[in-house]
Protein backbone atom coordinates (compact mmCIF):
# COMPACT_ATOMS: atom_id res chain seq x y z
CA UNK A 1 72.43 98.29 65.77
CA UNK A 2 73.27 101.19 68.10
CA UNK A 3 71.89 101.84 71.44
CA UNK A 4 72.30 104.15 74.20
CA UNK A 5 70.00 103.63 77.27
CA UNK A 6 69.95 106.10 79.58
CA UNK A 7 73.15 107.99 79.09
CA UNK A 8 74.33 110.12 81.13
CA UNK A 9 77.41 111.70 81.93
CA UNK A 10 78.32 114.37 84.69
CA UNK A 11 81.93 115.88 85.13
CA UNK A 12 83.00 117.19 88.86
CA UNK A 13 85.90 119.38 89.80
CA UNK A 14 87.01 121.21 92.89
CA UNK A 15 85.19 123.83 91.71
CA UNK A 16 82.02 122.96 89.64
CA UNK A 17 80.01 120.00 88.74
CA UNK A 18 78.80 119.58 84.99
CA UNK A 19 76.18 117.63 83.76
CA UNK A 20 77.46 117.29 79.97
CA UNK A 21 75.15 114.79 78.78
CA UNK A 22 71.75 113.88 80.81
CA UNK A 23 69.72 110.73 80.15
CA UNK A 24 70.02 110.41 76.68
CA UNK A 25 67.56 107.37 74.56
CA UNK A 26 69.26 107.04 71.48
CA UNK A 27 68.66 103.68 68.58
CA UNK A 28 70.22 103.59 65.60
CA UNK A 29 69.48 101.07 62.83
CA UNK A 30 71.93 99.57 60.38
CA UNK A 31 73.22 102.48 57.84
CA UNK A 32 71.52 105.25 59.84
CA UNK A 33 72.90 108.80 59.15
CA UNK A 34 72.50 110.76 62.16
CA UNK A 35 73.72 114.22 62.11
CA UNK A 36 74.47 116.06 65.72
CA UNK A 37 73.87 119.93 66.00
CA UNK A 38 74.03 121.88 68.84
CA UNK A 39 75.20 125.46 70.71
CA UNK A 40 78.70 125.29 72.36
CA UNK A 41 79.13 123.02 75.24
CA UNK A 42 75.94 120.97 74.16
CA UNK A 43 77.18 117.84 74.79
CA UNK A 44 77.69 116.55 71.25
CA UNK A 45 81.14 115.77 71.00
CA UNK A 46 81.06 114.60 74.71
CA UNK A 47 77.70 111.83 73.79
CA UNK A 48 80.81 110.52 70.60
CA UNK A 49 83.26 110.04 73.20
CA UNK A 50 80.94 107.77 74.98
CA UNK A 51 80.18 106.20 72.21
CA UNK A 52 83.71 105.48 71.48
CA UNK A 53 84.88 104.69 75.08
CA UNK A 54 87.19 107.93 75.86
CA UNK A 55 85.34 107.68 79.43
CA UNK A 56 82.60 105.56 81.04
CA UNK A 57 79.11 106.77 81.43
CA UNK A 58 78.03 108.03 84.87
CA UNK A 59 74.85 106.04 84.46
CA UNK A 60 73.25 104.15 81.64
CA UNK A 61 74.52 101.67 79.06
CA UNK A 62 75.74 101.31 75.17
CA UNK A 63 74.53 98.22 73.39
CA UNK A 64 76.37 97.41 69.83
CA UNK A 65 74.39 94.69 68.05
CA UNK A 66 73.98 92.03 70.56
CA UNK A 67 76.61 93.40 73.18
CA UNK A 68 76.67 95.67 75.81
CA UNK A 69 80.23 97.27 75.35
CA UNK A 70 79.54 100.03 78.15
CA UNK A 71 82.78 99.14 80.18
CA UNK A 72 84.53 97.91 76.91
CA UNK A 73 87.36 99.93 76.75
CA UNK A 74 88.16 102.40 73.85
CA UNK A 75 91.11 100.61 72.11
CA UNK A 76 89.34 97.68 71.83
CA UNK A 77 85.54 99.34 70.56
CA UNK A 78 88.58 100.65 67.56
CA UNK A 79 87.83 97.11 66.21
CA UNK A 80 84.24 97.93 65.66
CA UNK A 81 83.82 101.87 66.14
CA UNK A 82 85.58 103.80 63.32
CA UNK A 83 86.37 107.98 64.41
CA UNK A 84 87.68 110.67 62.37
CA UNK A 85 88.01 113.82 64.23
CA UNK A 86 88.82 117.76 63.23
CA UNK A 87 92.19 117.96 63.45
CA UNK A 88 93.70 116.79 60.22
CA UNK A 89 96.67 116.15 61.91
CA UNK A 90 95.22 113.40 64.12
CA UNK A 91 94.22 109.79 62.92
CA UNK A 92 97.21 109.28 60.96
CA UNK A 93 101.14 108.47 61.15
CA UNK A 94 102.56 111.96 59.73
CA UNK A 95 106.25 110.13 59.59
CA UNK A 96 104.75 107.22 57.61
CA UNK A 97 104.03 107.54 53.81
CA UNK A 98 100.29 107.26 52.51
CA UNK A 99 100.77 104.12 51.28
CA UNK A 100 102.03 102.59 54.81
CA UNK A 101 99.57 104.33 56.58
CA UNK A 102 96.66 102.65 54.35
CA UNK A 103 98.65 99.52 55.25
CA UNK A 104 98.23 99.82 58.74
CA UNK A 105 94.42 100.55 57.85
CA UNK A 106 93.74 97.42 56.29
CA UNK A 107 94.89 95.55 59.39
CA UNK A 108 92.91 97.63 61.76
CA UNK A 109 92.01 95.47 64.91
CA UNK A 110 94.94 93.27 64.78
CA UNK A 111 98.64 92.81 65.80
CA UNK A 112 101.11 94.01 63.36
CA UNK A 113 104.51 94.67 62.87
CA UNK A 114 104.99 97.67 60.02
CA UNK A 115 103.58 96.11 56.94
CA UNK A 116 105.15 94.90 53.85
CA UNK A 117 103.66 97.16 50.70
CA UNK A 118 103.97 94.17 48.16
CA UNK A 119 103.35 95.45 44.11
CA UNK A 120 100.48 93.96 44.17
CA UNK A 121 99.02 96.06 47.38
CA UNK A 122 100.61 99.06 46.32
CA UNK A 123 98.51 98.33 42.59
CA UNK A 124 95.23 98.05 45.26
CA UNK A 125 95.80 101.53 47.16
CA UNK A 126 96.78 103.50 44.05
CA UNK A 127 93.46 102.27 42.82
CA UNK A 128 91.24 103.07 45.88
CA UNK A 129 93.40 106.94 46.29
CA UNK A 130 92.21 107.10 42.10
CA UNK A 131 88.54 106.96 43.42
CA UNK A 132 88.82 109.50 45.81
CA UNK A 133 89.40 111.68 42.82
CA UNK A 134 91.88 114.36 45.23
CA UNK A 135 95.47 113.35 43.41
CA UNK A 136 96.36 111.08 46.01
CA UNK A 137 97.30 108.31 43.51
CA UNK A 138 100.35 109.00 42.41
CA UNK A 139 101.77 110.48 46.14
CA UNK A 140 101.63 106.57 47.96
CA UNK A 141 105.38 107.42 48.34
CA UNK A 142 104.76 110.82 49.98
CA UNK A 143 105.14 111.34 53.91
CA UNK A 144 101.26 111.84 55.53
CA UNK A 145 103.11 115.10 57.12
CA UNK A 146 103.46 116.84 53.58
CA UNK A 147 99.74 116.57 52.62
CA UNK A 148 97.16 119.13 53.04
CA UNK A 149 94.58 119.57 55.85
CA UNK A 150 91.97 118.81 52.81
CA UNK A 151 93.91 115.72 51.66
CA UNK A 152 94.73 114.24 54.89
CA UNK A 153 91.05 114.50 55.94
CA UNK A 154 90.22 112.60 52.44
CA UNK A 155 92.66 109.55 53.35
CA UNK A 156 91.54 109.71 56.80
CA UNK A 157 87.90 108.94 55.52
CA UNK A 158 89.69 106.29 53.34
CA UNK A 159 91.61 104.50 56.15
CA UNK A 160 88.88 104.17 58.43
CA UNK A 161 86.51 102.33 55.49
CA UNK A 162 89.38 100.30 54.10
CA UNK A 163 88.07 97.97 56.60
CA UNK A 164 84.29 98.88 57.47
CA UNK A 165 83.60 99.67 60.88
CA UNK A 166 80.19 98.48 62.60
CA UNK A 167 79.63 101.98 63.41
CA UNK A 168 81.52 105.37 62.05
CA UNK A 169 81.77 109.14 64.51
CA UNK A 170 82.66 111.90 62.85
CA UNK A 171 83.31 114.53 65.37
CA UNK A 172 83.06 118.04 62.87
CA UNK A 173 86.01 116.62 60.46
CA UNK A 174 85.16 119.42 58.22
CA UNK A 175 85.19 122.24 61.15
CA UNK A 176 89.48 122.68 60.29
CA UNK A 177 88.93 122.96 56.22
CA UNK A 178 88.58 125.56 54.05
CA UNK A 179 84.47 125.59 52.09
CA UNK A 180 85.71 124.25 48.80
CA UNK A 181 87.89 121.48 50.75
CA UNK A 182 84.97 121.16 53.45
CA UNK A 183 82.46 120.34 50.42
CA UNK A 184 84.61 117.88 49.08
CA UNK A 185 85.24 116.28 52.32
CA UNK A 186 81.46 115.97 52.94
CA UNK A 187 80.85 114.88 49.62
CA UNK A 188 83.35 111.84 50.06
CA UNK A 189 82.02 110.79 53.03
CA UNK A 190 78.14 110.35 52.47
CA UNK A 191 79.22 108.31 49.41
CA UNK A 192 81.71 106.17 51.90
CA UNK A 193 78.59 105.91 53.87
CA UNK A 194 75.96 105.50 51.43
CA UNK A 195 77.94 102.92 49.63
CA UNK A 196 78.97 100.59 52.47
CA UNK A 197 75.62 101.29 54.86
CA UNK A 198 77.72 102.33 57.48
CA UNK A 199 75.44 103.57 60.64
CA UNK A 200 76.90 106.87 61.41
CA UNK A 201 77.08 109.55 63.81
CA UNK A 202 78.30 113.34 62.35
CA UNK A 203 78.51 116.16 64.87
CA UNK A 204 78.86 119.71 62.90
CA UNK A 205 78.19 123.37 63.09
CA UNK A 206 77.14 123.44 59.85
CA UNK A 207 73.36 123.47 59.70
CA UNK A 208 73.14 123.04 56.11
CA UNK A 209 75.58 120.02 55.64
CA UNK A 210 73.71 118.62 58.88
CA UNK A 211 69.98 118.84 56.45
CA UNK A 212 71.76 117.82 53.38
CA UNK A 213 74.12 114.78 54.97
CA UNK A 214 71.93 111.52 56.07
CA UNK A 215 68.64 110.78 56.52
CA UNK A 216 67.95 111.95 61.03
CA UNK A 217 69.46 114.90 62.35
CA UNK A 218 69.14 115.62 66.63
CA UNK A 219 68.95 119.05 68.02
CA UNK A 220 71.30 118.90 71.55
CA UNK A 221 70.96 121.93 74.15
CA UNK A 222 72.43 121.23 77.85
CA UNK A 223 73.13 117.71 77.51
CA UNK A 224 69.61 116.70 76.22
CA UNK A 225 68.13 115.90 72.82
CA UNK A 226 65.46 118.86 72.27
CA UNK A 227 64.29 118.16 68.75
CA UNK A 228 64.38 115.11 65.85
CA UNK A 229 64.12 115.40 62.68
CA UNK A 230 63.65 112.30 60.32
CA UNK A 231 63.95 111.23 56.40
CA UNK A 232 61.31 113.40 54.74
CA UNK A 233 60.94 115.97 57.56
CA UNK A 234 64.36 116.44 57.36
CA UNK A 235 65.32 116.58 53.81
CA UNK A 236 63.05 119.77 53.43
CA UNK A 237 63.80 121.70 56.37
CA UNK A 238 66.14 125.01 55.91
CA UNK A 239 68.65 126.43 58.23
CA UNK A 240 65.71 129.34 59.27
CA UNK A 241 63.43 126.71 60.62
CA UNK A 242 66.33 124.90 62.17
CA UNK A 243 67.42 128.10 63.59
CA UNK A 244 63.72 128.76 64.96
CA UNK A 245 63.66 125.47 66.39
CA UNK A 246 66.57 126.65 68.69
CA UNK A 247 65.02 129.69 69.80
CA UNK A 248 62.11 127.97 70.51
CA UNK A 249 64.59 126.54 73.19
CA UNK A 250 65.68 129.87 73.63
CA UNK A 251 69.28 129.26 72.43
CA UNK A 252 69.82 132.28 70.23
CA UNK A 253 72.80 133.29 71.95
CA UNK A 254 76.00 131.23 69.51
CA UNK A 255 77.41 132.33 67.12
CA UNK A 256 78.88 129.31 66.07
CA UNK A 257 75.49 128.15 65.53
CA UNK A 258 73.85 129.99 63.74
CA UNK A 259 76.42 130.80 61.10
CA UNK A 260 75.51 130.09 57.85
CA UNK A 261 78.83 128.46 56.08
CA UNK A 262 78.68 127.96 52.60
C-alpha cells in the first residue's frame, strides 16, 4: 500500500547540517494503524512531510500502490494523501460556514468554484455532523472561525473522510486540545479509521493513545526507527516498558516524552 525505501532526508544551513530522517524501510498494508513516537527533534513529523510531499527526499523513494509518487508534488498527493495537523486552526476555511467547508470536502481533488449547498446536501451533512455526536448538527450555518479547538479538530477528521483518502497523517492533532476534548478526538478518529480501513500514520506524544490507537506503533530517535511494536505485542505493552525501551536507547532526557497525559 505504502512504501518508503530508503528514506532519507538531511537539512544544510550556513551553519549546521542535519540529518532529520536517515534511511528509513517503512511498508504499510491496506488499513494499517501505525502510531509514531519519539523524543523532540526525532524526525517524526519531518518522515509525514515526506510522506505528504512538503519537500523531496535527499535519497530514497515513496511508492503508493503501484506508483512511485517520490517527485509527485504535494498538492497533487492531496488527491490521495489525507493530513490533519495540530493546529485547529489549520485545514479549514475559518470565513466559510461548516456546511461550505464540508462542501469543499466532498470535492476534494477537483476544480471547483464555491459550491452550491442544495436541501438535499445540506439534509446529508447535518446527518454525517449527527454522527459525530459533538453538536455540530444544528451549527452548518455557523462560521468554522466561531467553533472550538475541540470541534474544529472533529470536522477536520470529518472533511478529510468525506471522501476517503488512500492514505491518512495525522501529525499530533490532539497535541492543541484539552484531555476530555483530546479523548474524544482520538476516539473519533480510530472509528473513522477502523470503519473505512484507512492505512494511517499518527505521530503523538502521548504514549498511551500511541498503545491504545491501531494495531503497529515505531519508536524514532535521531532520524532512525529504534524499536517496532506489532498487533499483540503492542496491545499489551504499558507506557513503563515503552519508556524503558527508550532508555535502552538512552533517551531519558524529554520531557515531552515521557509525560504521562491522561
Amino acid at each position: 500500500m505504502l512504501e518508503l525505501q530508503g528514506i532519507s532526508k538531511t537539512f544544510q544551513t550556513a551553519a549546521d547540517r542535519v540529518e532529520a530522517v536517515r534511511e528509513i524501510d517503512l511498508d504499510l498494508g491496506h488499513g494499517d494503524f501505525l502510531s509514531v513516537i519519539g523524543s523532540n527533534g526525532a524526525g517524526k513529523s519531518t518522515l509525514l512531510n515526506l510522506i505528504a510531499g512538503s519537500f523531496p527526499p535527499t535519497t530514497g523513494r515513496v511508492v503508493l500502490g503501484d506508483r512511485d509518487i517520490t517527485s509527485v508534488p504535494e498538492h497533487r498527493r492531496a488527491r490521495r494523501i489525507g493530513r490533519i495537523v495540530q493546529n485547529p486552526l489549520a485545514g479549514t476555511a475559518p470565513t466559510m460556514t461548516v456546511a461550505e467547508n464540508l462542501a469543499l470536502a466532498m470535492k476534494r481533488g477537483r476544480r471547483t468554484l464555491r459550491p452550491a449547498l442544495s436541501r438535499r446536501l445540506r439534509g446529508k451533512l447535518h446527518d454525517r455532523l449527527a454522527a459525530l455526536n459533538v453538536g455540530l448538527e444544528d451549527r452548518l450555518n455557523c462560521r468554522v472561525s466561531l467553533l472550538s479547538g475541540g470541534e474544529r479538530q472533529a470536522l477536520a477528521v470529518l472533511m478529510v473522510t468525506l471522501v476517503p483518502p488512500e492514505v491518512l497523517l495525522l501529525d499530533e492533532h490532539t497535541a492543541a486540545l484539552d484531555p476530555r476534548n483530546a479523548a474524544m478526538l482520538i476516539g473519533l478518529t480510530r472509528l473513522f479509521v477502523e470503519r473505512l480501513r484507512l492505512t494511517t500514520l499518527m505521530v503523538t506524544h502521548n504514549m498511551e493513545q500511541a498503545i491504545e490507537a491501531g494495531n503497529r506503533l515505531i519508536m524514532m530517535h535521531k532520524g532512525e526507527i529504534i524499536h517496532e511494536l506489532r498487533d499483540g505485542e503492542k496491545a499489551s505493552a504499558t507506557v513503563p516498558e515503552l519508556v524503558d525501551l527508550f532508555a535502552q536507547h538512552h533517551v531519558v532526557d524529554d520531557e515531552l516524552l515521557l509525560e504521562r497525559v491522561h
